[in-house]
Protein backbone atom coordinates (compact mmCIF):
# COMPACT_ATOMS: atom_id res chain seq x y z
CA UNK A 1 40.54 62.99 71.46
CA UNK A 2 38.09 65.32 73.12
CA UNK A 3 36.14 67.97 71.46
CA UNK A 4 37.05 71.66 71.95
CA UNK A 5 35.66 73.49 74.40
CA UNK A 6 35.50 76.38 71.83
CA UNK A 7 33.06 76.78 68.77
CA UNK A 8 35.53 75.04 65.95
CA UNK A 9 34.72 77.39 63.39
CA UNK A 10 35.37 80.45 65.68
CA UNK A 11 39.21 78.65 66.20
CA UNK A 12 39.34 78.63 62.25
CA UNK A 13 38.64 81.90 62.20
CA UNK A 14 41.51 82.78 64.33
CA UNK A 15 43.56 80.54 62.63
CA UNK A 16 44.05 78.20 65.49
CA UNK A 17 43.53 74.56 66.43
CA UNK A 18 42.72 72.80 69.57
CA UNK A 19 42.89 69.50 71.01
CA UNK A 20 42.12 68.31 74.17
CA UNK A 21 43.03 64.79 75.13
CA UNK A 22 42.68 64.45 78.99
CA UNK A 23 44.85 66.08 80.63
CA UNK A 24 47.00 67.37 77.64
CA UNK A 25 45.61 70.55 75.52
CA UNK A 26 47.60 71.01 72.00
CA UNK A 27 47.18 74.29 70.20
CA UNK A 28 48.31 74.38 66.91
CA UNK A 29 48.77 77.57 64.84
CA UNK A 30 47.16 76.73 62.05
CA UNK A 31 47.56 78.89 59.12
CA UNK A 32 51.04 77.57 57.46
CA UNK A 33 50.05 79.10 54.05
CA UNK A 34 51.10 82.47 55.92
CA UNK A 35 53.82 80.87 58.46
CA UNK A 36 51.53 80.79 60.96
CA UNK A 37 51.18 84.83 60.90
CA UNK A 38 49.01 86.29 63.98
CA UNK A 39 46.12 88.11 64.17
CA UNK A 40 44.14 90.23 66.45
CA UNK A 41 41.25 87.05 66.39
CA UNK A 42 44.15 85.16 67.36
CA UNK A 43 45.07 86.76 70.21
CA UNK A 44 41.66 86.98 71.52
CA UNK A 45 40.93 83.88 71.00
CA UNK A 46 43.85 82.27 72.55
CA UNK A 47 42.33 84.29 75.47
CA UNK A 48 39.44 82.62 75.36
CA UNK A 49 40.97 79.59 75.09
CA UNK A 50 42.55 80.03 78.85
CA UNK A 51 39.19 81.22 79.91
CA UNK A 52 37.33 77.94 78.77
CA UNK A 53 40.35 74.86 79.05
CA UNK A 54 39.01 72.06 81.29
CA UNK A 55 40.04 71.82 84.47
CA UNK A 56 41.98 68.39 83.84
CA UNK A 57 43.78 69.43 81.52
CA UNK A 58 47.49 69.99 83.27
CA UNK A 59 49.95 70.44 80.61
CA UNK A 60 49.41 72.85 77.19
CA UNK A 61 51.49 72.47 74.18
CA UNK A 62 51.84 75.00 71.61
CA UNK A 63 52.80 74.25 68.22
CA UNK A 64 52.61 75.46 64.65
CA UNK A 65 51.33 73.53 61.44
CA UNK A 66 54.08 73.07 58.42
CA UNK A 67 57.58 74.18 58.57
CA UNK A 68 57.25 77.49 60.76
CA UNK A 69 55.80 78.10 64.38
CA UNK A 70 55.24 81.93 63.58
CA UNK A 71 56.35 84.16 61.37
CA UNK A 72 54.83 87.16 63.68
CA UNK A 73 52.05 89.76 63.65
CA UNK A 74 50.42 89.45 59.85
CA UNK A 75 51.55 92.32 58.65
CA UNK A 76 48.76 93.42 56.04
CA UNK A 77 46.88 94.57 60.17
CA UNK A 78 49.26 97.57 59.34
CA UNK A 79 47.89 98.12 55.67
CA UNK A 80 44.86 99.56 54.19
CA UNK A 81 43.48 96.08 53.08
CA UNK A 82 43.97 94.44 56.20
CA UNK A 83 42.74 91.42 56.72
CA UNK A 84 39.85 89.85 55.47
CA UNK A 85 37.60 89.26 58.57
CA UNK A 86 39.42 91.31 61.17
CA UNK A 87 37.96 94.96 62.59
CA UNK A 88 40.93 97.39 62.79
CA UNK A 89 38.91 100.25 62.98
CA UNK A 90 38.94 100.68 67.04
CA UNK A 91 41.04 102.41 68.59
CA UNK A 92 44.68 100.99 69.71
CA UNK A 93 45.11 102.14 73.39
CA UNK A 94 46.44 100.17 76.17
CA UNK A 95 42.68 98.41 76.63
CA UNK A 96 43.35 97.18 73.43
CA UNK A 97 47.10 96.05 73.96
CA UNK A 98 45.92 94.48 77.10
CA UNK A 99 43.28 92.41 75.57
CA UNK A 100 45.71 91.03 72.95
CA UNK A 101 48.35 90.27 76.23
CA UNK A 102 45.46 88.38 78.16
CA UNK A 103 46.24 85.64 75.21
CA UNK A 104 49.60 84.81 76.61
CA UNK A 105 49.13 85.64 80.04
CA UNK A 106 47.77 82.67 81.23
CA UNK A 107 49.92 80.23 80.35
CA UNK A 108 51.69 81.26 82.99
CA UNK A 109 49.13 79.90 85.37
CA UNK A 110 50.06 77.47 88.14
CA UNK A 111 48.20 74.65 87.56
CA UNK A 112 49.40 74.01 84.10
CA UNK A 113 53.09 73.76 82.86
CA UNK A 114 53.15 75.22 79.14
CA UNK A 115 55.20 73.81 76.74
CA UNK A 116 56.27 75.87 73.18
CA UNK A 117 57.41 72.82 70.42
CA UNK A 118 59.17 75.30 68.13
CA UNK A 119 60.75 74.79 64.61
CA UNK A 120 61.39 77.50 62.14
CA UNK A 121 60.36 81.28 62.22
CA UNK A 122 59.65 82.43 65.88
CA UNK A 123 59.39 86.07 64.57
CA UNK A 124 58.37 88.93 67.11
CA UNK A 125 55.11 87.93 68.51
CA UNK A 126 55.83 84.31 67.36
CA UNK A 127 58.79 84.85 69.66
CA UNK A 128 56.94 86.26 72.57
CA UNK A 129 54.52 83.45 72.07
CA UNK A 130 57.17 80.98 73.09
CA UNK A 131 58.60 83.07 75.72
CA UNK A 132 55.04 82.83 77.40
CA UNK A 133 55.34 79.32 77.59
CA UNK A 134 57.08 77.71 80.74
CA UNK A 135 59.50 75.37 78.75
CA UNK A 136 60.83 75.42 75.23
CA UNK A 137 61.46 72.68 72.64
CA UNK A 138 62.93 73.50 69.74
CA UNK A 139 64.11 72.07 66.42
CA UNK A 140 67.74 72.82 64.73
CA UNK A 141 66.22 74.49 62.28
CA UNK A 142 64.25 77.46 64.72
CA UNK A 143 64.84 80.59 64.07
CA UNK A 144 64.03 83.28 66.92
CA UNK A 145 64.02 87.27 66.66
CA UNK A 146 62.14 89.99 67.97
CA UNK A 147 61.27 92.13 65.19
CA UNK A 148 58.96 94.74 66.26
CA UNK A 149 61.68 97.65 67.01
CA UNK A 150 62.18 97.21 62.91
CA UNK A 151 58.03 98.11 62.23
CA UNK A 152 58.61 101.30 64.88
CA UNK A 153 57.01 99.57 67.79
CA UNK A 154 58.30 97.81 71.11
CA UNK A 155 57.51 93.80 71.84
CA UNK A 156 54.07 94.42 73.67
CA UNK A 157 52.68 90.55 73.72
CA UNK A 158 54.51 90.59 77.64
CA UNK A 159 57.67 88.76 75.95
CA UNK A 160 60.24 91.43 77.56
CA UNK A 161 60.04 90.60 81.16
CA UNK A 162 61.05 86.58 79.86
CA UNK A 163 63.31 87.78 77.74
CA UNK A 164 65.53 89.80 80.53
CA UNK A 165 64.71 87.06 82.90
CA UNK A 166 66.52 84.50 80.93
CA UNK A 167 69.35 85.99 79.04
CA UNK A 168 69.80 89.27 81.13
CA UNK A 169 69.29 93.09 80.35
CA UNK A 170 72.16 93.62 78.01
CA UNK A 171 71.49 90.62 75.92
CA UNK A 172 68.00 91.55 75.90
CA UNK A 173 68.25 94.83 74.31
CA UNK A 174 70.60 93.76 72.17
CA UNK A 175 68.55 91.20 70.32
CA UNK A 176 65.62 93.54 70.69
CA UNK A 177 67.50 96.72 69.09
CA UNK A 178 68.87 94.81 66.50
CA UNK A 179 66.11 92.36 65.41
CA UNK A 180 69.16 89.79 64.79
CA UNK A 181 68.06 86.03 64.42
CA UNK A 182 68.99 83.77 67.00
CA UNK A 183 69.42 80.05 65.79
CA UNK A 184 69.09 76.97 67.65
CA UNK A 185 72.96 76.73 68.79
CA UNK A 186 73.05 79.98 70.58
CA UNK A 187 69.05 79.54 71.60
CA UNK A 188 70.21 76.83 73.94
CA UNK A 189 73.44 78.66 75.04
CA UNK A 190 71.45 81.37 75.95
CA UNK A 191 68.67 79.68 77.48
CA UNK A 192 66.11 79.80 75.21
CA UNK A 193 65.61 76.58 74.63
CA UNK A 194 65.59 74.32 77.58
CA UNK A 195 66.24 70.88 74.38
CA UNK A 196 67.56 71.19 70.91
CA UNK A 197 66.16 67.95 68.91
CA UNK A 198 66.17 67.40 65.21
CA UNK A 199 63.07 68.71 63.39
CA UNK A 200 61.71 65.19 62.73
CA UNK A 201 62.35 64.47 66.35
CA UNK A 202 60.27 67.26 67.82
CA UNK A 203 56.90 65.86 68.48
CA UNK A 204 58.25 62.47 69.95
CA UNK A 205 60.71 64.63 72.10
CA UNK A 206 57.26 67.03 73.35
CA UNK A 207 55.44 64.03 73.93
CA UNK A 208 58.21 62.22 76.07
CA UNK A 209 58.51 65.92 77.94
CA UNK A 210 54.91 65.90 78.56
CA UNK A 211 54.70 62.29 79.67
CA UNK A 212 57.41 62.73 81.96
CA UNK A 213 55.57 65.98 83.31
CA UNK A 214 52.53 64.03 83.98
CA UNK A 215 54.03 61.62 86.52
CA UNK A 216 54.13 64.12 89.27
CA UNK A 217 51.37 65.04 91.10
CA UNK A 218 49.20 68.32 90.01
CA UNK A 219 48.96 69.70 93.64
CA UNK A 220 52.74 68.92 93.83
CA UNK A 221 53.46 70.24 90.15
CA UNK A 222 51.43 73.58 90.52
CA UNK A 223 52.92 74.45 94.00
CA UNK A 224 56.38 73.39 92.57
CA UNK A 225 55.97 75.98 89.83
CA UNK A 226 54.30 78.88 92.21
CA UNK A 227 57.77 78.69 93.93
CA UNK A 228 59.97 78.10 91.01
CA UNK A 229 58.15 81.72 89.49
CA UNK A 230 58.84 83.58 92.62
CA UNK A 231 62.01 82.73 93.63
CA UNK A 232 64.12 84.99 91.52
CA UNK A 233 62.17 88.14 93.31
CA UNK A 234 62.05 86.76 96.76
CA UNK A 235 65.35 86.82 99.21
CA UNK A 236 66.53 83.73 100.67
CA UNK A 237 64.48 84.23 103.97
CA UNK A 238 61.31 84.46 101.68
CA UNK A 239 61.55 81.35 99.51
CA UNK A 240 62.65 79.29 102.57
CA UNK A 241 59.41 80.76 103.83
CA UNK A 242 57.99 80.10 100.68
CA UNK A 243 58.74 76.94 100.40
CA UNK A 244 57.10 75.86 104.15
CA UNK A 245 53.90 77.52 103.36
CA UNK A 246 53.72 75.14 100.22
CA UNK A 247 54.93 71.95 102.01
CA UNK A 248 52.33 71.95 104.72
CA UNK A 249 49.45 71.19 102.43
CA UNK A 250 51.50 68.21 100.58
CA UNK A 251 52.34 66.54 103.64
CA UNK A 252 48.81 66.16 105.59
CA UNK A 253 46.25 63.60 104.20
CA UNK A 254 46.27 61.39 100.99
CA UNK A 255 48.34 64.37 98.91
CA UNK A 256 50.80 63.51 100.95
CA UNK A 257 50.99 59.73 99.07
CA UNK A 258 53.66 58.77 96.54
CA UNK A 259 52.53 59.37 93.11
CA UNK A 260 52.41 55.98 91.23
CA UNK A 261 55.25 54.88 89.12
């Protein structure tokens, strides 16, 4: 296992975890004493964590310690105590919401496939945190809701354009307006969840996802997902346009070889 690119006692701080083996990166949430809750070092440091993975690295899971992935914004950033370590006194304007965003915002980048291994509370930016990721594997036991409408504040971690974009406007504001929980059962039906596995069978099922990710190419598997992202805005015409201008490349010189089996 590789040592983080990050300074291991700025990840504590930010309650996070990182592992890099090759071309696998594992963050772990790692503060299961408070289900995982976020912070604003959290979010920044995720951030950095994009800014700083190595280039090999191709695939990213994200995972929680104990029996939660996240139970959600900590909620004593709202209180006069706070939390110990953590400036709140600045001022919370969009530069500020956008810096907290730029922690999930890049695991929607090309050349990595992002994986969110999910089991118990995925609460509001929890949730969002798993909607960042490309794929979703969840336990039976997960438990998904978007709870920020119930503090007096809209889902601003860029969960919302996921959210529609799997289950659909009215679906979306319905499980945004009433903060219901969604379990695993209607997670899948809904498209949440792209596998439902038993909690003890999470990690094995990641690892066989990731494994199986890792047999394709990464020029092939990066332009595969560039297409896959744009398709649902482009018209037919576009894609199959799309989809030559990505070709091309593959097919001239050795890219163009079979990966090995």
């Amino acid at each position: 296992m590789a040592d983080s690119p990050l300074d291991p006692a700025e990840l504590q701080r930010a309650g996070l975890r990182l592992d890099v083996d090759g071309a696998v990166a594992t963050i772990s949430l790692a503060r299961p004493e408070r289900r995982n809750a976020l912070t604003f070092s959290t979010w920044h440091t995720l951030a950095r964590i994009g800014e700083t993975l190595p280039g090999t690295v191709r695939v990213v899971v994200v995972r929680g310690d104990g029996p939660s992935f996240s139970a959600g914004i900590d909620l004593r950033l709202f209180s006069p105590e706070g939390v110990p370590g953590e400036d709140t006194s600045g001022p919370r304007d969009e530069a500020f919401i956008a810096g907290l965003q730029a922690g999930y915002l890049w695991l929607r980048r090309p050349d990595i496939v992002s994986i969110a291994a999910v089991r118990g509370h995925a609460i509001g930016g929890g949730f969002q945190l798993a909607l960042a990721c490309d794929l979703r594997v969840v336990a039976d036991d997960v438990k998904f809701a978007m709870k920020e409408p119930a503090l007096g504040i809209v889902p601003d971690l860029t969960g919302t354009k996921p959210l529609v974009d799997i289950v659909g406007v009215p679906r979306a504001l319905e499980l945004c307006l009433t903060t219901r929980t969604v379990f695993a059962e209607e997670a899948a039906r809904l498209g949440l969840a792209e596998l439902v596995v038993p909690a003890a069978e999470l990690d094995s099922a990641v690892a066989d996802l990731v494994a199986a990710i890792l047999q394709v190419r990464p020029e092939t598997a990066a332009a595969t997902k560039r297409l896959i992202r744009q398709a649902p805005h482009n018209t037919l015409e576009e894609q199959a346009a799309a989809e030559r201008r990505e070709q091309v490349p593959l097919l001239g010189g050795p890219a163009a070889a079979p990966a090995a089996s």
